[in-house]
PDB file of N, CA and C in Angstrom:
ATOM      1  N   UNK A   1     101.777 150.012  88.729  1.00  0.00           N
ATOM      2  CA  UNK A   1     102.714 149.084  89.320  1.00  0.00           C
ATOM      3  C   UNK A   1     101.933 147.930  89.946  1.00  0.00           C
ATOM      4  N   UNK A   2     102.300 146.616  89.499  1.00  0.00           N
ATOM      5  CA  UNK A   2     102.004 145.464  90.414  1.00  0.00           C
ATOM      6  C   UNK A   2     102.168 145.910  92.139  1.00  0.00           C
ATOM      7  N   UNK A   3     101.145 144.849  92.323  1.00  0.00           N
ATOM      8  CA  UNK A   3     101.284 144.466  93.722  1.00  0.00           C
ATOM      9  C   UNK A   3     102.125 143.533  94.331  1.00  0.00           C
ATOM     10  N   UNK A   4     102.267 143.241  95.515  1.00  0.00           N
ATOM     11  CA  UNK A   4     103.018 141.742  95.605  1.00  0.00           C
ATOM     12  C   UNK A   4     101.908 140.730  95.586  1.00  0.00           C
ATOM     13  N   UNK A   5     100.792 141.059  96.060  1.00  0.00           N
ATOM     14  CA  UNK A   5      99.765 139.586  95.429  1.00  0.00           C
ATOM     15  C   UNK A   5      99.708 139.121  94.156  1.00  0.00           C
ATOM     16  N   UNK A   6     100.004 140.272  93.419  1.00  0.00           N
ATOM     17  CA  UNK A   6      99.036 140.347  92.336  1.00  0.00           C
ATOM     18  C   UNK A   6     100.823 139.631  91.199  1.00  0.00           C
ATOM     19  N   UNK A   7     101.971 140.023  91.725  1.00  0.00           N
ATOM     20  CA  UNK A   7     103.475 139.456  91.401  1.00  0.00           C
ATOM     21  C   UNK A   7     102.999 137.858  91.709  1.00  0.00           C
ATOM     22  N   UNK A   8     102.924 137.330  92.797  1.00  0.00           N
ATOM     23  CA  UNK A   8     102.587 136.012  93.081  1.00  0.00           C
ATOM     24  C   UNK A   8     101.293 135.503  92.508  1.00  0.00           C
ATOM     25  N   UNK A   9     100.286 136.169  92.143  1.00  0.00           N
ATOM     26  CA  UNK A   9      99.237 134.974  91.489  1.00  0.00           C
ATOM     27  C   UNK A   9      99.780 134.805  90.065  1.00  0.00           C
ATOM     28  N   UNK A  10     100.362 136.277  89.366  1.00  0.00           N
ATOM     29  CA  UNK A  10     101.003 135.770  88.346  1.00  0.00           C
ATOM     30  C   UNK A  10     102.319 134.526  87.992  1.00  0.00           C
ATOM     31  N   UNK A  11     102.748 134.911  89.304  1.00  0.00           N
ATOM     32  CA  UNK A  11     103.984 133.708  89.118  1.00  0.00           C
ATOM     33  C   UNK A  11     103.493 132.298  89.443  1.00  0.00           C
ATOM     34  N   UNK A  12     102.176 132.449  89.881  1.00  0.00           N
ATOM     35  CA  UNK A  12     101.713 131.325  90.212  1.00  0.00           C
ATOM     36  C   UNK A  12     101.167 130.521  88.995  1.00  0.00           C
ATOM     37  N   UNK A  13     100.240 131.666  88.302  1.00  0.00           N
ATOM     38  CA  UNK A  13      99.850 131.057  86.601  1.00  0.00           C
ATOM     39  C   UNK A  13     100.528 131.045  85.980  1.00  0.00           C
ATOM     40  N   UNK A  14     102.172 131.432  85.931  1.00  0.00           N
ATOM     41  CA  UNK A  14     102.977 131.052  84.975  1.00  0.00           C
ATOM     42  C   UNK A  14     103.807 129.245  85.234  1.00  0.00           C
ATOM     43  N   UNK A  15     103.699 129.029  86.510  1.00  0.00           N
ATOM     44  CA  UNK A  15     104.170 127.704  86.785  1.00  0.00           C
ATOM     45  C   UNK A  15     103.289 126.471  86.237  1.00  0.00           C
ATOM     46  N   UNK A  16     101.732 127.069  86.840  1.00  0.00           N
ATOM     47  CA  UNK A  16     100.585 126.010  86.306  1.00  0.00           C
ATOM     48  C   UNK A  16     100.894 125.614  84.828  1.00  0.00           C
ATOM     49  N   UNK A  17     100.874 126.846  84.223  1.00  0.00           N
ATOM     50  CA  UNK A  17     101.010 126.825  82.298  1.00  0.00           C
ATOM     51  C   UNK A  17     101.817 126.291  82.505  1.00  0.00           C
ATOM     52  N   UNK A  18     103.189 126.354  82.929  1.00  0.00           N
ATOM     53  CA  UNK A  18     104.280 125.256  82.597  1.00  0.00           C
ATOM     54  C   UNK A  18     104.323 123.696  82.666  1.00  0.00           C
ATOM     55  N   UNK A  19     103.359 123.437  84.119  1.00  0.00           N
ATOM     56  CA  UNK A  19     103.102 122.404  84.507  1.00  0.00           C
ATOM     57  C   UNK A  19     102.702 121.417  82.879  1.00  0.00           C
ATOM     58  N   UNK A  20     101.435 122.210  82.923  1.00  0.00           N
ATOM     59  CA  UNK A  20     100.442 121.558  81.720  1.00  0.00           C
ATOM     60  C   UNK A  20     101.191 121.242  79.918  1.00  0.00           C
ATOM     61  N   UNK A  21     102.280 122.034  79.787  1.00  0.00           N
ATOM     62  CA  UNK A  21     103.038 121.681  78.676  1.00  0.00           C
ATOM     63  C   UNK A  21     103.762 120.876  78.655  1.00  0.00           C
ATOM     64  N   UNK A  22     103.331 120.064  77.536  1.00  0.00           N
ATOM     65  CA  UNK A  22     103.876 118.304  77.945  1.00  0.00           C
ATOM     66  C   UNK A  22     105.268 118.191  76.771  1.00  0.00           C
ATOM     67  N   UNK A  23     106.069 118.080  77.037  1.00  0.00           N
ATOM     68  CA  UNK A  23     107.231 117.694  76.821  1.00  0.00           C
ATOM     69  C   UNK A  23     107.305 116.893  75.301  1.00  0.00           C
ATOM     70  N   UNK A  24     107.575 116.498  73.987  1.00  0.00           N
ATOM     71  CA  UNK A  24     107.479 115.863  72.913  1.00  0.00           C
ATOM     72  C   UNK A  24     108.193 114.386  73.527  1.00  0.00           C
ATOM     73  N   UNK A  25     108.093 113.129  72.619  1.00  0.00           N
ATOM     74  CA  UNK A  25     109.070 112.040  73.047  1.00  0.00           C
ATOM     75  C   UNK A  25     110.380 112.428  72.863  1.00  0.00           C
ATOM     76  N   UNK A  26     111.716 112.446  73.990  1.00  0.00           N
ATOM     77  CA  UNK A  26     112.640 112.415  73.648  1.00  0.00           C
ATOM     78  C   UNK A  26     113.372 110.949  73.165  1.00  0.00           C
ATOM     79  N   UNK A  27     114.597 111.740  72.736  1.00  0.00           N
ATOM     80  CA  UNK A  27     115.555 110.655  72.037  1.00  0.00           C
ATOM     81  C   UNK A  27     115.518 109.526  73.200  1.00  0.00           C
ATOM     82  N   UNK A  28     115.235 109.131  73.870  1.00  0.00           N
ATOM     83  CA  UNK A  28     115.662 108.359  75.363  1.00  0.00           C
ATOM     84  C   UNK A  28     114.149 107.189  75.808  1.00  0.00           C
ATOM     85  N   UNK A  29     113.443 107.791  75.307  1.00  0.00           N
ATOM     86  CA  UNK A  29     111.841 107.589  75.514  1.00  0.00           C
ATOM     87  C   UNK A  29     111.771 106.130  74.698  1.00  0.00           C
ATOM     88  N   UNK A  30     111.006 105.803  74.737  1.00  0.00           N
ATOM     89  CA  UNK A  30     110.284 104.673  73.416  1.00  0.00           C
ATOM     90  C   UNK A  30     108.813 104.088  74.311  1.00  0.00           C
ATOM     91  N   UNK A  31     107.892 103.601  73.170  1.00  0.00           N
ATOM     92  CA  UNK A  31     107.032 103.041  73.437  1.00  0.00           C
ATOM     93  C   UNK A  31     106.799 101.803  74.098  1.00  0.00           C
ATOM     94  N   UNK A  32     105.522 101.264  73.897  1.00  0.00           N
ATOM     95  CA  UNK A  32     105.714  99.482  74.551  1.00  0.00           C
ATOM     96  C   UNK A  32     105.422  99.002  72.945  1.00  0.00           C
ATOM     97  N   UNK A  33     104.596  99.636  72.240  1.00  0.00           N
ATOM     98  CA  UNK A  33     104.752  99.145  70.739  1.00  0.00           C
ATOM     99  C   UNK A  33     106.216  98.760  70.018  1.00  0.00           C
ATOM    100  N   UNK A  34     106.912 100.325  70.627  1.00  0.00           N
ATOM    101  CA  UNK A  34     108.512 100.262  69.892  1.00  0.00           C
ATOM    102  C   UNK A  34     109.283  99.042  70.712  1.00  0.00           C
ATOM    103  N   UNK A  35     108.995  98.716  71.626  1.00  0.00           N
ATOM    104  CA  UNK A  35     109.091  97.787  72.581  1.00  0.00           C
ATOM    105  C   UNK A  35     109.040  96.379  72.165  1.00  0.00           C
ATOM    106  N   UNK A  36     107.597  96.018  71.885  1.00  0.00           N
ATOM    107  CA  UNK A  36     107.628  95.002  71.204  1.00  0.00           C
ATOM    108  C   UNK A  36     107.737  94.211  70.110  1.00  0.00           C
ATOM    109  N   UNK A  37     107.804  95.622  69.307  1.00  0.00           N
ATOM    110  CA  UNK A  37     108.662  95.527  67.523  1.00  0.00           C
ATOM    111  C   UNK A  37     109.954  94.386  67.893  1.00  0.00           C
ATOM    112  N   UNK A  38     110.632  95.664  68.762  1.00  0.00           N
ATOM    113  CA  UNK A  38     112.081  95.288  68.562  1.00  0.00           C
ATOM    114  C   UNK A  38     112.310  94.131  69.173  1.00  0.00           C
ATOM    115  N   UNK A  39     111.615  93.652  70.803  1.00  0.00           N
ATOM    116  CA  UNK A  39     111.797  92.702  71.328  1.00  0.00           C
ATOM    117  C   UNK A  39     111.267  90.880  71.082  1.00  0.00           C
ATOM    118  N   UNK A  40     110.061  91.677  69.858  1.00  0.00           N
ATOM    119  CA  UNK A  40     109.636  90.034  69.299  1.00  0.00           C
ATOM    120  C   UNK A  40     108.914  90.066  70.132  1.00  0.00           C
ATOM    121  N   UNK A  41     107.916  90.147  71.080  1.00  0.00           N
ATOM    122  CA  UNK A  41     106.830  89.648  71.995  1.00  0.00           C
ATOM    123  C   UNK A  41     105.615  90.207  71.310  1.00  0.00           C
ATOM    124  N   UNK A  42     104.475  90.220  72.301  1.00  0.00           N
ATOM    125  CA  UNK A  42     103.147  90.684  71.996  1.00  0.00           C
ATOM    126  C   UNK A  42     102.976  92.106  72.474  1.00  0.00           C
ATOM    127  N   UNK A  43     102.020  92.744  72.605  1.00  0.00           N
ATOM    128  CA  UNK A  43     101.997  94.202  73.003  1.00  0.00           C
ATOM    129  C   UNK A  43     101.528  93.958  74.744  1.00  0.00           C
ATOM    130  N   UNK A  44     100.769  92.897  74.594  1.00  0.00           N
ATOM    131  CA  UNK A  44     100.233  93.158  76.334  1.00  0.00           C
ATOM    132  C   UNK A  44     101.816  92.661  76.996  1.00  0.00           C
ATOM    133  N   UNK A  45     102.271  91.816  76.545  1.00  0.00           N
ATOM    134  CA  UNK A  45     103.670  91.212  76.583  1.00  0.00           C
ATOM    135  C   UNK A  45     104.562  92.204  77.159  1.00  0.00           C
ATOM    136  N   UNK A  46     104.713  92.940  76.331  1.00  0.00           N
ATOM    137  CA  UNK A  46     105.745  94.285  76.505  1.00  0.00           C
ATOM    138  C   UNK A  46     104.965  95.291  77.465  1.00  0.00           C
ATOM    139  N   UNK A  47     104.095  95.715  77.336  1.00  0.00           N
ATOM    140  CA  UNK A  47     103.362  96.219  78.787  1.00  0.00           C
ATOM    141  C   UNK A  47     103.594  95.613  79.997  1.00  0.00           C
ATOM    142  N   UNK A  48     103.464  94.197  79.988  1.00  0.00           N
ATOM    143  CA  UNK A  48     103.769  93.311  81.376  1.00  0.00           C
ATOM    144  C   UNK A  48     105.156  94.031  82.207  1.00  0.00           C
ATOM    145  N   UNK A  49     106.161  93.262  80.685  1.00  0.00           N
ATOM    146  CA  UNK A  49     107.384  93.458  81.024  1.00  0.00           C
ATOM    147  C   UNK A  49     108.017  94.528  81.549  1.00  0.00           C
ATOM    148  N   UNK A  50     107.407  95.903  80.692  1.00  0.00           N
ATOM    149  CA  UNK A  50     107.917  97.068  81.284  1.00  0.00           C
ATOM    150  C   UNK A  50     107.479  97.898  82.730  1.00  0.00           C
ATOM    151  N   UNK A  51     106.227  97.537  82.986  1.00  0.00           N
ATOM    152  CA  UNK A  51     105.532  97.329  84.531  1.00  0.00           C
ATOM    153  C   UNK A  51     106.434  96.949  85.184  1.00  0.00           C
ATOM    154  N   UNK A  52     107.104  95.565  85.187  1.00  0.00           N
ATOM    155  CA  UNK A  52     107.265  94.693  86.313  1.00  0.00           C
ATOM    156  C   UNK A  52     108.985  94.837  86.027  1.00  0.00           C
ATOM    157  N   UNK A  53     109.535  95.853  85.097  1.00  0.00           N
ATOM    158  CA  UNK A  53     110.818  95.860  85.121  1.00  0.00           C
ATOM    159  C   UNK A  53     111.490  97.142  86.362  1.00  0.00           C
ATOM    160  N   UNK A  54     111.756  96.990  87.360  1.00  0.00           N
ATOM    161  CA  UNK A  54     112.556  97.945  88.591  1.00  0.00           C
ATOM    162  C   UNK A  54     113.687  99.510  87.908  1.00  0.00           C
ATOM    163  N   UNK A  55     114.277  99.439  86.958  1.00  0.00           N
ATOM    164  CA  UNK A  55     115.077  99.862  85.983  1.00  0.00           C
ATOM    165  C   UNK A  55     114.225 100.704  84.831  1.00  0.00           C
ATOM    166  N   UNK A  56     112.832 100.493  84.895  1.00  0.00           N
ATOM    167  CA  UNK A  56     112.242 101.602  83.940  1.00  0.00           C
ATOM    168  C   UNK A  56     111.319 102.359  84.548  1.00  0.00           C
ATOM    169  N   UNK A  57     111.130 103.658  84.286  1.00  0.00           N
ATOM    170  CA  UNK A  57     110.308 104.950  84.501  1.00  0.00           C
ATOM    171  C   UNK A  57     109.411 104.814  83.374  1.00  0.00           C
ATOM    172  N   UNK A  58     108.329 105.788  83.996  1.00  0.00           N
ATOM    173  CA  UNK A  58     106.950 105.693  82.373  1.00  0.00           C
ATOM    174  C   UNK A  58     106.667 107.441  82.664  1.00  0.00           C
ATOM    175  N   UNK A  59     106.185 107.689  81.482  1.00  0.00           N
ATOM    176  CA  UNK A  59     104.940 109.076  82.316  1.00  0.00           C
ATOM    177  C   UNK A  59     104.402 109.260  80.816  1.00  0.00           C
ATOM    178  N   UNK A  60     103.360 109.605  81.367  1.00  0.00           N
ATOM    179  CA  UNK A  60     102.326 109.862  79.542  1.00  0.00           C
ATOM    180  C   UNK A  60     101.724 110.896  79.328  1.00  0.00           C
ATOM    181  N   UNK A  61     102.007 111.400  77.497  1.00  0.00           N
ATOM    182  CA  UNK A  61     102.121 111.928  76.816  1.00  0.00           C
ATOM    183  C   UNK A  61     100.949 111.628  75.902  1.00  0.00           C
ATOM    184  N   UNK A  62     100.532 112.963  75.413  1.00  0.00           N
ATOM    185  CA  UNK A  62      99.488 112.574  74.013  1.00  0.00           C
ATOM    186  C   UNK A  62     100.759 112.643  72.874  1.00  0.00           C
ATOM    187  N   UNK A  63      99.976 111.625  72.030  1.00  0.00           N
ATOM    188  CA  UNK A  63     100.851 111.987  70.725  1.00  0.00           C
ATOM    189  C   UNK A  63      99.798 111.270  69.647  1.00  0.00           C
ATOM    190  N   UNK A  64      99.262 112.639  68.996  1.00  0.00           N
ATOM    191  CA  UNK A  64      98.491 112.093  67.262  1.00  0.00           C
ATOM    192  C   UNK A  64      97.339 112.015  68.394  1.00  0.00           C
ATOM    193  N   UNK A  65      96.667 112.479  69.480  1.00  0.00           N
ATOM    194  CA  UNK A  65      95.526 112.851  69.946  1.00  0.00           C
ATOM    195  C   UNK A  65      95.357 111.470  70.947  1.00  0.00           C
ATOM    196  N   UNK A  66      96.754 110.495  71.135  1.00  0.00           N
ATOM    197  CA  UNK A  66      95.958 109.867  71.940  1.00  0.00           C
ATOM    198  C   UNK A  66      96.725 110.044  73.541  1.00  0.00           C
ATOM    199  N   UNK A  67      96.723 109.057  74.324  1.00  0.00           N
ATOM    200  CA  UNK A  67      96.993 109.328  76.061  1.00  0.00           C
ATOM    201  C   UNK A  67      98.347 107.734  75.472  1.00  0.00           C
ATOM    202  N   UNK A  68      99.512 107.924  75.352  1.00  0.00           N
ATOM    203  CA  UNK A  68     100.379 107.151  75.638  1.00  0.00           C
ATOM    204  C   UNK A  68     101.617 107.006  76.911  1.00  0.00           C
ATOM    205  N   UNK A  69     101.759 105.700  77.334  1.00  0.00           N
ATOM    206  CA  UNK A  69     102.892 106.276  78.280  1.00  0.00           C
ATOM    207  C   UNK A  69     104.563 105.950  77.449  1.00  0.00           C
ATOM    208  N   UNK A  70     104.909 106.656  77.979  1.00  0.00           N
ATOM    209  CA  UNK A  70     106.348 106.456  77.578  1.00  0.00           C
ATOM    210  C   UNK A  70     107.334 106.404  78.334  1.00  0.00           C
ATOM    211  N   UNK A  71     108.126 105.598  78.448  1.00  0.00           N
ATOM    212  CA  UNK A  71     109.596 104.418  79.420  1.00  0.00           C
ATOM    213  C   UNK A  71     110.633 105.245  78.803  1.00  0.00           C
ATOM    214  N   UNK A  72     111.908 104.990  79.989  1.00  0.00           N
ATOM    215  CA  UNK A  72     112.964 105.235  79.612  1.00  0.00           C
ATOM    216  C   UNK A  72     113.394 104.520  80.377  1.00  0.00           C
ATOM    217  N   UNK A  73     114.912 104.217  80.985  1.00  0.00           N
ATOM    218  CA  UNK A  73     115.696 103.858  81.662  1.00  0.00           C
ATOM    219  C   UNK A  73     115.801 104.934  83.148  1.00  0.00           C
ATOM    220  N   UNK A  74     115.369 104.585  84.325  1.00  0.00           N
ATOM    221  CA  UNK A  74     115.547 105.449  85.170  1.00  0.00           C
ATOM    222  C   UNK A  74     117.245 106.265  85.759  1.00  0.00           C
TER     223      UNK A  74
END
């Protein structure tokens, strides 16, 4: 039989592991690339914009091995 420490370090490494599993892009997500496809600007362009827009959230994701962030609408 578990312990109660030994209940809590496990529940503790099961949160970490969760922490660390990163989520795929959802339907809601898009890039600053997909960004600036659609919007006609440049890429640093669309980076600016989505920085300095109050109305968007970011958080980043690997995808195809690299470190991207990805926006949605907050």
């Amino acid at each position: 039989m578990k312990s109660a420490k030994t209940k809590q370090a496990l529940s503790s490494l099961d949160w970490a592991i969760a922490q660390t599993i990163e989520l795929p892009q959802q339907p809601d997500e898009f890039t600053a690339y997909e960004f600036a496809e659609k919007a006609g600007v440049s890429l640093p362009t669309a980076k600016y914009r989505l920085k300095a827009c109050p109305g968007i959230v970011s958080r980043t994701a690997t995808t195809g091995g690299s470190r991207i962030n990805l926006y949605r609408r907050a």
